[in-house]
C-alpha atoms as a PDB file:
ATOM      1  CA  UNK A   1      61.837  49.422  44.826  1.00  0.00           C
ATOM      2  CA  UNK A   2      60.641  51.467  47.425  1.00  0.00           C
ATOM      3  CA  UNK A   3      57.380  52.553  46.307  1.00  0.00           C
ATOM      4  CA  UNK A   4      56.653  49.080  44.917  1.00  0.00           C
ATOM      5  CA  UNK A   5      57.112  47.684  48.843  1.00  0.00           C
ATOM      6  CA  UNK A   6      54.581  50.244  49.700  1.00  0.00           C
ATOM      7  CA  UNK A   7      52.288  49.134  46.942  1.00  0.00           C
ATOM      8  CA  UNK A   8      52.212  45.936  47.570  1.00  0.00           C
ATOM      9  CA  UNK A   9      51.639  46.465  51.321  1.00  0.00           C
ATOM     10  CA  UNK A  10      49.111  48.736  50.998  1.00  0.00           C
ATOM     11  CA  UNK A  11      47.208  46.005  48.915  1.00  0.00           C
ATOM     12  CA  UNK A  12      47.842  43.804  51.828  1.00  0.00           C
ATOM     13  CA  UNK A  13      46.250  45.837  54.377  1.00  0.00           C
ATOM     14  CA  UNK A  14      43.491  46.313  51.894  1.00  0.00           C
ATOM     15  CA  UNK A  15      42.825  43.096  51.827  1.00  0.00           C
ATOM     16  CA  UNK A  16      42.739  42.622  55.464  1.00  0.00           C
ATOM     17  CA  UNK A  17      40.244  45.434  55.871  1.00  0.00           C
ATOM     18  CA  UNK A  18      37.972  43.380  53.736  1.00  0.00           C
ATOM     19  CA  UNK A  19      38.183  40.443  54.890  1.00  0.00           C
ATOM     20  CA  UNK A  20      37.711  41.954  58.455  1.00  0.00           C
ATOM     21  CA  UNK A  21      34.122  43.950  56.932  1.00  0.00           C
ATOM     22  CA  UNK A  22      32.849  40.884  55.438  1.00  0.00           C
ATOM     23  CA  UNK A  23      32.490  39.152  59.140  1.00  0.00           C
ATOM     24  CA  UNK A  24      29.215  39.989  60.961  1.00  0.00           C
ATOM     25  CA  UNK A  25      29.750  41.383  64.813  1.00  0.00           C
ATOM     26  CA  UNK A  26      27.529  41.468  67.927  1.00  0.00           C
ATOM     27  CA  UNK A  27      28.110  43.916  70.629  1.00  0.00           C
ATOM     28  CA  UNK A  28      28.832  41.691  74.182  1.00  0.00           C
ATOM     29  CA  UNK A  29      26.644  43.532  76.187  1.00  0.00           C
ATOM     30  CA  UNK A  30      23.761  41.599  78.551  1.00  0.00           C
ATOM     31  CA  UNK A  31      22.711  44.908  80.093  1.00  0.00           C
ATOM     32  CA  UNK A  32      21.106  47.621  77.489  1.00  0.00           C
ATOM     33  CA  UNK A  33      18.435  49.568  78.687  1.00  0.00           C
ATOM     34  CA  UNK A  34      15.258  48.769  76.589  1.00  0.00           C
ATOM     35  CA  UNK A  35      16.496  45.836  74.726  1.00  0.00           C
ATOM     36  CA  UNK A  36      18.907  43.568  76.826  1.00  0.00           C
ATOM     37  CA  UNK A  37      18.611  42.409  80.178  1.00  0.00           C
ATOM     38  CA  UNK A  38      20.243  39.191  80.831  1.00  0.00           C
ATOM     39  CA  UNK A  39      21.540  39.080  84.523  1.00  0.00           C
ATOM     40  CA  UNK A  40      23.932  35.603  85.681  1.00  0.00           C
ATOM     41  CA  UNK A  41      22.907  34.985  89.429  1.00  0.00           C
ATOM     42  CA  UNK A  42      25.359  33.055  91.499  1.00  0.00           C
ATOM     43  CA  UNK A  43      24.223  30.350  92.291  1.00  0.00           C
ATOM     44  CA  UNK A  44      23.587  30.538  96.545  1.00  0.00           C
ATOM     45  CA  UNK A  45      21.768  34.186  95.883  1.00  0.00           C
ATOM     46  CA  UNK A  46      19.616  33.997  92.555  1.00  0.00           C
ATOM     47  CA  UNK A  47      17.877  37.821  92.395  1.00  0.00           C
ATOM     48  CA  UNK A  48      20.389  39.092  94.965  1.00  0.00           C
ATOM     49  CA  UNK A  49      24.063  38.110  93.995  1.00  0.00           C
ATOM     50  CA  UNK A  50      25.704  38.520  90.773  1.00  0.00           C
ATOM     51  CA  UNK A  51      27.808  35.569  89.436  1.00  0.00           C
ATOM     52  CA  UNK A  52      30.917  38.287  89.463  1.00  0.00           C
ATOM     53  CA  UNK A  53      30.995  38.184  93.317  1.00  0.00           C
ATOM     54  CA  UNK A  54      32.475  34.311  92.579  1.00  0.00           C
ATOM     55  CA  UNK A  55      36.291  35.182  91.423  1.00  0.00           C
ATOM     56  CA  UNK A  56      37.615  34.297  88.141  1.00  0.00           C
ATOM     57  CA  UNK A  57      34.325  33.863  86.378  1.00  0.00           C
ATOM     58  CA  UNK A  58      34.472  33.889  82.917  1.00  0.00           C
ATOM     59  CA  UNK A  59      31.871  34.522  79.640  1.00  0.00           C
ATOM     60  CA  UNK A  60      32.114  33.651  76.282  1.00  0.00           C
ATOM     61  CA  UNK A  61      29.461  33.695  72.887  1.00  0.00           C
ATOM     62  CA  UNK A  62      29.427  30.773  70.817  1.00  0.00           C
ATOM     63  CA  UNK A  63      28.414  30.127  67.278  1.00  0.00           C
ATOM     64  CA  UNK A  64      25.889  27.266  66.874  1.00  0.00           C
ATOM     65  CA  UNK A  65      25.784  25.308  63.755  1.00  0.00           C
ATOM     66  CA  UNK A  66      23.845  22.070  62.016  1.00  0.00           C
ATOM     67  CA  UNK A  67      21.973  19.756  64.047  1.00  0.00           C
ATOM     68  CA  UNK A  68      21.703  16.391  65.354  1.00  0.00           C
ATOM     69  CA  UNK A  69      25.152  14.563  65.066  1.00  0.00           C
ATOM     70  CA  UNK A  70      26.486  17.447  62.860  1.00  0.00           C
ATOM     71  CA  UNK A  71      26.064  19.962  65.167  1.00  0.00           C
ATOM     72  CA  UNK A  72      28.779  22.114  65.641  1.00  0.00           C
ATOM     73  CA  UNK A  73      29.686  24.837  68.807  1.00  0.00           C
ATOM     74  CA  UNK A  74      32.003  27.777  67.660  1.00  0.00           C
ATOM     75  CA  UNK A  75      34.167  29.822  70.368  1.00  0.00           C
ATOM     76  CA  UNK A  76      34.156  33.792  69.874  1.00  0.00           C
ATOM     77  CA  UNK A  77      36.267  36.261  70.659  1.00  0.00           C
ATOM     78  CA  UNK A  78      36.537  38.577  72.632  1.00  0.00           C
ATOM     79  CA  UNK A  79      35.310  36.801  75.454  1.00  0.00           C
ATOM     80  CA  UNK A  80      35.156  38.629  78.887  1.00  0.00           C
ATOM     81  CA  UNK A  81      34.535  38.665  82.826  1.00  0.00           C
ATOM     82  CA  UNK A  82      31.854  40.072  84.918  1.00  0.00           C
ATOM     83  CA  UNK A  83      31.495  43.082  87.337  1.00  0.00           C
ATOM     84  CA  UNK A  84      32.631  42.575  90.663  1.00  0.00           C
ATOM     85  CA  UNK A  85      32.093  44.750  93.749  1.00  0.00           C
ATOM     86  CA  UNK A  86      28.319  46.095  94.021  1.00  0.00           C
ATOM     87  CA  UNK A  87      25.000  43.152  93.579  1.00  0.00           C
ATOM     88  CA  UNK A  88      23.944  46.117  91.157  1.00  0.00           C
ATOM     89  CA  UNK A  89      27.045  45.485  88.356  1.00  0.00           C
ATOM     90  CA  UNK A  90      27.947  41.680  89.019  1.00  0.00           C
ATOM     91  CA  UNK A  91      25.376  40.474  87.494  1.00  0.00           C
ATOM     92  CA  UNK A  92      26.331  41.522  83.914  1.00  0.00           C
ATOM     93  CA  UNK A  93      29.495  41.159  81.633  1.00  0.00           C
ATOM     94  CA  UNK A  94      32.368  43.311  81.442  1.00  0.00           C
ATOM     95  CA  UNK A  95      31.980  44.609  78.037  1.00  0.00           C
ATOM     96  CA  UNK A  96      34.530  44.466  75.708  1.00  0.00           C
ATOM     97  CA  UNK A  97      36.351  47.429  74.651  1.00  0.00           C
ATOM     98  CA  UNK A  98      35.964  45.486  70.912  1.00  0.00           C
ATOM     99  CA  UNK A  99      33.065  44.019  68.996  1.00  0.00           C
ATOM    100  CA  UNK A 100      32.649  39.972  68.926  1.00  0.00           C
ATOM    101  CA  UNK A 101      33.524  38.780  65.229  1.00  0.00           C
ATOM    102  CA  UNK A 102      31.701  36.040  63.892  1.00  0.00           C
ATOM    103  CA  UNK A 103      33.714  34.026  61.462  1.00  0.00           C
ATOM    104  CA  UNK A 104      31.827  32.680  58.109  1.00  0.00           C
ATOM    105  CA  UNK A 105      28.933  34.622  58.536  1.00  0.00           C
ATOM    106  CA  UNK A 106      28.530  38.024  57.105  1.00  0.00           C
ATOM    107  CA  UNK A 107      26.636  40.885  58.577  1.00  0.00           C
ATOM    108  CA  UNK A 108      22.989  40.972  57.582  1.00  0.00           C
ATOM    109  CA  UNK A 109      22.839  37.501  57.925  1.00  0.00           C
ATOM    110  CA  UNK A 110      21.245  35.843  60.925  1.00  0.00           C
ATOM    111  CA  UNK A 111      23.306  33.415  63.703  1.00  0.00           C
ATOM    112  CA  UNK A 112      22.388  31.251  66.205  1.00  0.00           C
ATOM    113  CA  UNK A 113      24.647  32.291  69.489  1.00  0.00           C
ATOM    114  CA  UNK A 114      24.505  30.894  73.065  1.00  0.00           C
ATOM    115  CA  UNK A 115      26.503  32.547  75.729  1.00  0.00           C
ATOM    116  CA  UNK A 116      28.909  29.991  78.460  1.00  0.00           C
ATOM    117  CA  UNK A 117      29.802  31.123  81.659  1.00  0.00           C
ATOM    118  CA  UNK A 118      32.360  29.401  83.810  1.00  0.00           C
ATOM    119  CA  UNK A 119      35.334  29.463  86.318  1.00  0.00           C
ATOM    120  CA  UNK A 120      38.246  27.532  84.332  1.00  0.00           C
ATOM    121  CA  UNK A 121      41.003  28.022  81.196  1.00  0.00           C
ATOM    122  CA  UNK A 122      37.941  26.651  79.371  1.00  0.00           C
ATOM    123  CA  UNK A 123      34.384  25.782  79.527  1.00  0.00           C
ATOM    124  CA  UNK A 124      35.228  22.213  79.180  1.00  0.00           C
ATOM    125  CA  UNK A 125      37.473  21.893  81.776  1.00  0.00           C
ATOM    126  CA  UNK A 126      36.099  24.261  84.444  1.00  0.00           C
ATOM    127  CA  UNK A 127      33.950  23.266  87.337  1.00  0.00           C
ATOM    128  CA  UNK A 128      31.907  25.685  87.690  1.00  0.00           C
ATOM    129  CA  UNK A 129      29.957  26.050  84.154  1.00  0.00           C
ATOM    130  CA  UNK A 130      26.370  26.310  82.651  1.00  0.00           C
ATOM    131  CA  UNK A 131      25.109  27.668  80.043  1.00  0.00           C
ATOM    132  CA  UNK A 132      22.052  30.017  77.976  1.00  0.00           C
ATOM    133  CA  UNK A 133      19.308  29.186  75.899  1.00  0.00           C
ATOM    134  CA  UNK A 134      20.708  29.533  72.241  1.00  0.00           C
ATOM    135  CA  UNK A 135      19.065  32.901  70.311  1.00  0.00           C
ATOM    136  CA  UNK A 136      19.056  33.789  67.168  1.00  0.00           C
ATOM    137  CA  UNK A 137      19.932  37.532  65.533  1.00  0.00           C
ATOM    138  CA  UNK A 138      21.143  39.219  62.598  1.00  0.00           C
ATOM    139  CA  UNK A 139      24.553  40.378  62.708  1.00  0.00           C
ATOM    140  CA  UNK A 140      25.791  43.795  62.397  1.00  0.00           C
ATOM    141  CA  UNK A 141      29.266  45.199  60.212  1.00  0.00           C
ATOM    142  CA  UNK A 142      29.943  46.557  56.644  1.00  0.00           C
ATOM    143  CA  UNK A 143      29.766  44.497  53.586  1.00  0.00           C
ATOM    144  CA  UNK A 144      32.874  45.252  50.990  1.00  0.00           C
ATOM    145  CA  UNK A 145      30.637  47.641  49.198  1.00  0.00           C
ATOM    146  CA  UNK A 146      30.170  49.580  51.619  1.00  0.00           C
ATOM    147  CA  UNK A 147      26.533  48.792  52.931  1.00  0.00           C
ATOM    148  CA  UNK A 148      26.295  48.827  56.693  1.00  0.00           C
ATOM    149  CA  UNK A 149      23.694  47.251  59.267  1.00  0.00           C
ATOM    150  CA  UNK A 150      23.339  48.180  62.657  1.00  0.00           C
ATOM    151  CA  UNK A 151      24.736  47.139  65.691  1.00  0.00           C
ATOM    152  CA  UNK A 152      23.937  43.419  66.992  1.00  0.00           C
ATOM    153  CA  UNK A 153      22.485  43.035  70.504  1.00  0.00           C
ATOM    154  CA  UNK A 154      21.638  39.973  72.274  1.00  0.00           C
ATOM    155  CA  UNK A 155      17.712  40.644  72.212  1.00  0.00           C
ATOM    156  CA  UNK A 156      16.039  37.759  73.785  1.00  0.00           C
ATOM    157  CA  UNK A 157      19.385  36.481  75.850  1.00  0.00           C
ATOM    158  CA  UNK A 158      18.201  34.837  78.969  1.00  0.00           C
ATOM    159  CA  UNK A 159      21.045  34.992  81.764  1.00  0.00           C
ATOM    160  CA  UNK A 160      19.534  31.916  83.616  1.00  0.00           C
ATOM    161  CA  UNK A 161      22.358  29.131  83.094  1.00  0.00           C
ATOM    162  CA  UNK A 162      21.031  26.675  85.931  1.00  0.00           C
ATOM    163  CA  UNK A 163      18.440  24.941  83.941  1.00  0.00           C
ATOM    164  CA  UNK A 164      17.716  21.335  84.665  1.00  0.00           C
ATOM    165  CA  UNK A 165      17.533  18.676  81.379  1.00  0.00           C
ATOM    166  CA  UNK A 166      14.533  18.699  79.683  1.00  0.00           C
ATOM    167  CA  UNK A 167      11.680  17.106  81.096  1.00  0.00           C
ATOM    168  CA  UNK A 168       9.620  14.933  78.242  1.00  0.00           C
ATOM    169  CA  UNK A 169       6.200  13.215  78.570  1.00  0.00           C
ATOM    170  CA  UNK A 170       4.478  10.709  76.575  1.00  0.00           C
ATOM    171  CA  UNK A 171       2.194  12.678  74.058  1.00  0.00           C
ATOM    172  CA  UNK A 172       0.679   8.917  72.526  1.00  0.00           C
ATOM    173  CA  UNK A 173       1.658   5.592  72.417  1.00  0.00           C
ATOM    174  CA  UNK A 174      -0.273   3.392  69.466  1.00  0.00           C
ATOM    175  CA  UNK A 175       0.418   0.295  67.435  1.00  0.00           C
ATOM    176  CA  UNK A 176       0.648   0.702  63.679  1.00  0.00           C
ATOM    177  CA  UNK A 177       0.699  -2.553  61.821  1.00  0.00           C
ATOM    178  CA  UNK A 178       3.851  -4.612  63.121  1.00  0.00           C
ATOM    179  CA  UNK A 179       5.432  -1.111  64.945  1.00  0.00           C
ATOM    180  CA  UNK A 180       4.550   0.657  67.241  1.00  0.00           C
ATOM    181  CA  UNK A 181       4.691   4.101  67.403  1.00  0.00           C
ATOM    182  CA  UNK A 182       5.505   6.739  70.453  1.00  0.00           C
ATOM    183  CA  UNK A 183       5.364  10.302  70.349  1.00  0.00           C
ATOM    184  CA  UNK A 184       7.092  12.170  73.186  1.00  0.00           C
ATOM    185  CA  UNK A 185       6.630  16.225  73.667  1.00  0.00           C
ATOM    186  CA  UNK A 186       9.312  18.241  75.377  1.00  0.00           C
ATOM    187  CA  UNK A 187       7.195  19.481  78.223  1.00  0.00           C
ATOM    188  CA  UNK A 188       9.892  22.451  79.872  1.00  0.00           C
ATOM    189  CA  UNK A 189      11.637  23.606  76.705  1.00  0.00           C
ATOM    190  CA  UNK A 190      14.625  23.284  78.181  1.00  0.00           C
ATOM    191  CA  UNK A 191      16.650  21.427  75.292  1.00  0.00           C
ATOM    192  CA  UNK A 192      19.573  22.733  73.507  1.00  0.00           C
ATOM    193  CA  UNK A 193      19.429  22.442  69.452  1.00  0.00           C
ATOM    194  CA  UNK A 194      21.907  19.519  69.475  1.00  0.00           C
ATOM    195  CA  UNK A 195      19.923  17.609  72.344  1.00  0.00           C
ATOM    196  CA  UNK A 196      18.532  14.121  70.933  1.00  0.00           C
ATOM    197  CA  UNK A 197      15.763  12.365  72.459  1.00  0.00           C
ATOM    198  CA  UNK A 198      16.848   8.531  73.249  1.00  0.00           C
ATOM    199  CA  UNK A 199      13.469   5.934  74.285  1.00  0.00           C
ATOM    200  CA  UNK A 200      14.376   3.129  76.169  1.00  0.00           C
ATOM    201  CA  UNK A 201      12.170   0.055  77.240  1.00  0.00           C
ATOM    202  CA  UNK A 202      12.304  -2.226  80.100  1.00  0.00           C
ATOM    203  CA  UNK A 203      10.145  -5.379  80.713  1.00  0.00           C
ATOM    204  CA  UNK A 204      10.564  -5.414  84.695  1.00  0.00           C
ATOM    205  CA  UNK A 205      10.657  -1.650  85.058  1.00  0.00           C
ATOM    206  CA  UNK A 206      13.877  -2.404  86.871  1.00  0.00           C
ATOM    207  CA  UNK A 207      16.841  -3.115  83.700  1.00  0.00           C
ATOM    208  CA  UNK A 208      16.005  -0.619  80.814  1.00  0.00           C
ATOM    209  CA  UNK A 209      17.977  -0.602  77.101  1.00  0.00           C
ATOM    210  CA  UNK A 210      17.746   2.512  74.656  1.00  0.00           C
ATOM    211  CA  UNK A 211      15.439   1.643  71.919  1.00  0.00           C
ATOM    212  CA  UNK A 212      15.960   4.539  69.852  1.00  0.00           C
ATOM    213  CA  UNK A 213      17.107   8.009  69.576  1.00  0.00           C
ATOM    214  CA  UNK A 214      15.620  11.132  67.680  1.00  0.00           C
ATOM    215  CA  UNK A 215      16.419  14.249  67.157  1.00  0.00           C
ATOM    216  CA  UNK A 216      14.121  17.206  68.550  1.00  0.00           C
ATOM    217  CA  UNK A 217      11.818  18.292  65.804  1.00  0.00           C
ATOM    218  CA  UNK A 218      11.415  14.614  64.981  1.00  0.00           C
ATOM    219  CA  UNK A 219       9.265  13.404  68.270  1.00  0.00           C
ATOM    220  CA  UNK A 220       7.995   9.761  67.381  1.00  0.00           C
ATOM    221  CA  UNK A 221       9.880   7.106  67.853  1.00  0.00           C
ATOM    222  CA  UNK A 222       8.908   4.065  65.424  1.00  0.00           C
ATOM    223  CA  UNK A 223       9.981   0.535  66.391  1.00  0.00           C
ATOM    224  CA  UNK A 224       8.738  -3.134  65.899  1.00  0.00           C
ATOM    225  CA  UNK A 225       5.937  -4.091  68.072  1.00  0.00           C
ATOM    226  CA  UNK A 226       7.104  -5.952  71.421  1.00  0.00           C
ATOM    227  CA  UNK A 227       6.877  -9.602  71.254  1.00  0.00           C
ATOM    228  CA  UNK A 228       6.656  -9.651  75.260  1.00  0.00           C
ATOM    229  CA  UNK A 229       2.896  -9.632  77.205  1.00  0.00           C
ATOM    230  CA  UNK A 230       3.812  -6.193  78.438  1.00  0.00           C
ATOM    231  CA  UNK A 231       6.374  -3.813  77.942  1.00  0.00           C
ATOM    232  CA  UNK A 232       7.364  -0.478  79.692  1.00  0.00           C
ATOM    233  CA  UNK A 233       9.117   2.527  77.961  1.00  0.00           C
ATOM    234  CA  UNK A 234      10.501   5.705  78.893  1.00  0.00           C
ATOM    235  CA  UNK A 235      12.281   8.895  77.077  1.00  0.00           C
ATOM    236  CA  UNK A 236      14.631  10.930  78.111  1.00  0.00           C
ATOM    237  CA  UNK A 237      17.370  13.783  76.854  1.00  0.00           C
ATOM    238  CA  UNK A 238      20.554  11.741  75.634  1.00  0.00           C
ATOM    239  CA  UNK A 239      24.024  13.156  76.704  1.00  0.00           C
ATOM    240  CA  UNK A 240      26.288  14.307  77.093  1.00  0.00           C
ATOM    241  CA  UNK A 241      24.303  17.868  76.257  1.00  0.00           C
ATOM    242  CA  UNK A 242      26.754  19.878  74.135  1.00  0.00           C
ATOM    243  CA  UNK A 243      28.759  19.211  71.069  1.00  0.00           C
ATOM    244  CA  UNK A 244      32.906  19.834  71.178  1.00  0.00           C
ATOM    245  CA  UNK A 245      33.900  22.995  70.787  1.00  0.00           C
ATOM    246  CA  UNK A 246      35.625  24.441  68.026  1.00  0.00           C
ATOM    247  CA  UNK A 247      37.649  27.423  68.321  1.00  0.00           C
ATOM    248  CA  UNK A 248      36.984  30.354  65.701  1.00  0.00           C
ATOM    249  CA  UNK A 249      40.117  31.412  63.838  1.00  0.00           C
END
């Protein structure tokens, strides 16, 4: 009876090990020499002041998924502080003593991560929050059989978290037919993947209305042409500007 316990336990933890290989892993580390370099500023001392010298600050990677009104935010673990004590440290994460597991994709395969960095229990609820530019890298682990890929760093992580909302300007406005057509360009590059585009119209330039909302890569806006003498439109990023989190398992 004994030794069929052990059997079946030692399945068990075989199991386990598997499941744990098959999920890809990035190292949390915004500070390696030659390939990462992704300093949080606080916000009174940007280029002087790490974001650790404010207490309690927290970071955390996400998983981004889908787009438009399916996208989808995943939390992942480990998350982790920042330096305090000398401008020199504060400015980068504490890094984990344990890789970051990505749930439901497998390493080799590529991910789309952001990092959030904020003051509270949770992103969500915290007052002090922003967060990166979303980047995308192949993850690093072992397969089941056995092949392995290297590490994953955050290449291309920008630390700045302050950004303002994107800032869009009308690219052409014509009349096709019975619609008319606008096409807006995103002029800083500062939306996030999930960000939609919403045109609103105004005949006084004083009460507008949203006329219509598109997703990023789809930049012209078709609607019927105005039956008013004149018309006035405008475009801007539709909020709120992140999707609910879900936490990974």
């Amino acid at each position: 009876m004994g030794s069929l316990s052990f059997i079946g336990m030692a399945i068990a933890l075989a199991g386990a090990v598997s499941s744990t290989f098959a999920q890809g892993t990035i190292a949390f580390n915004t500070r390696v020499i030659g390939y990462v370099d992704a300093p949080v500023w606080a916000p009174c001392c940007p280029g002087t002041t790490g974001v650790g010298s404010i207490p309690g600050m927290k970071a955390q990677l996400y998983l981004f998924s889908g787009s438009g009104v399916t996208a989808k935010v995943t939390g992942l673990y480990p998350a982790t502080t920042f330096f305090s004590g000398t401008t020199l440290a504060n400015r980068y994460v504490v890094v984990p003593p344990e890789l970051v597991v990505v749930p439901g994709v497998p390493p080799g395969q590529q991910a789309t991560v952001f990092m959030r960095v904020f003051d509270g229990e949770s992103f969500e609820t915290s007052e002090f929050r922003g967060q990166t530019m979303p980047i995308t890298i192949t993850l690093g682990g072992t397969l089941p059989g056995g092949t392995t890929f290297p590490t994953a760093l955050l290449t291309g992580l920008d630390g700045d978290v302050y950004r303002p909302g994107a800032i869009l300007m009308f690219e052409r406005i014509r009349r096709n037919g019975e619609e008319l057509e606008i096409t807006v360009t995103n002029v800083t590059n500062h939306s996030f993947p999930w960000e939609n585009y919403v045109l609103e119209g105004s005949s006084d330039f004083v009460s507008w209305a949203p006329l219509a909302t598109n997703a990023p890569s789809l930049t012209t806006f078709t609607m019927p042409f105005p039956a008013t003498s004149k018309a006035f439109y405008r475009s801007r990023v539709q909020g709120p500007s992140m999707p609910t989190a879900a936490e990974a398992p």
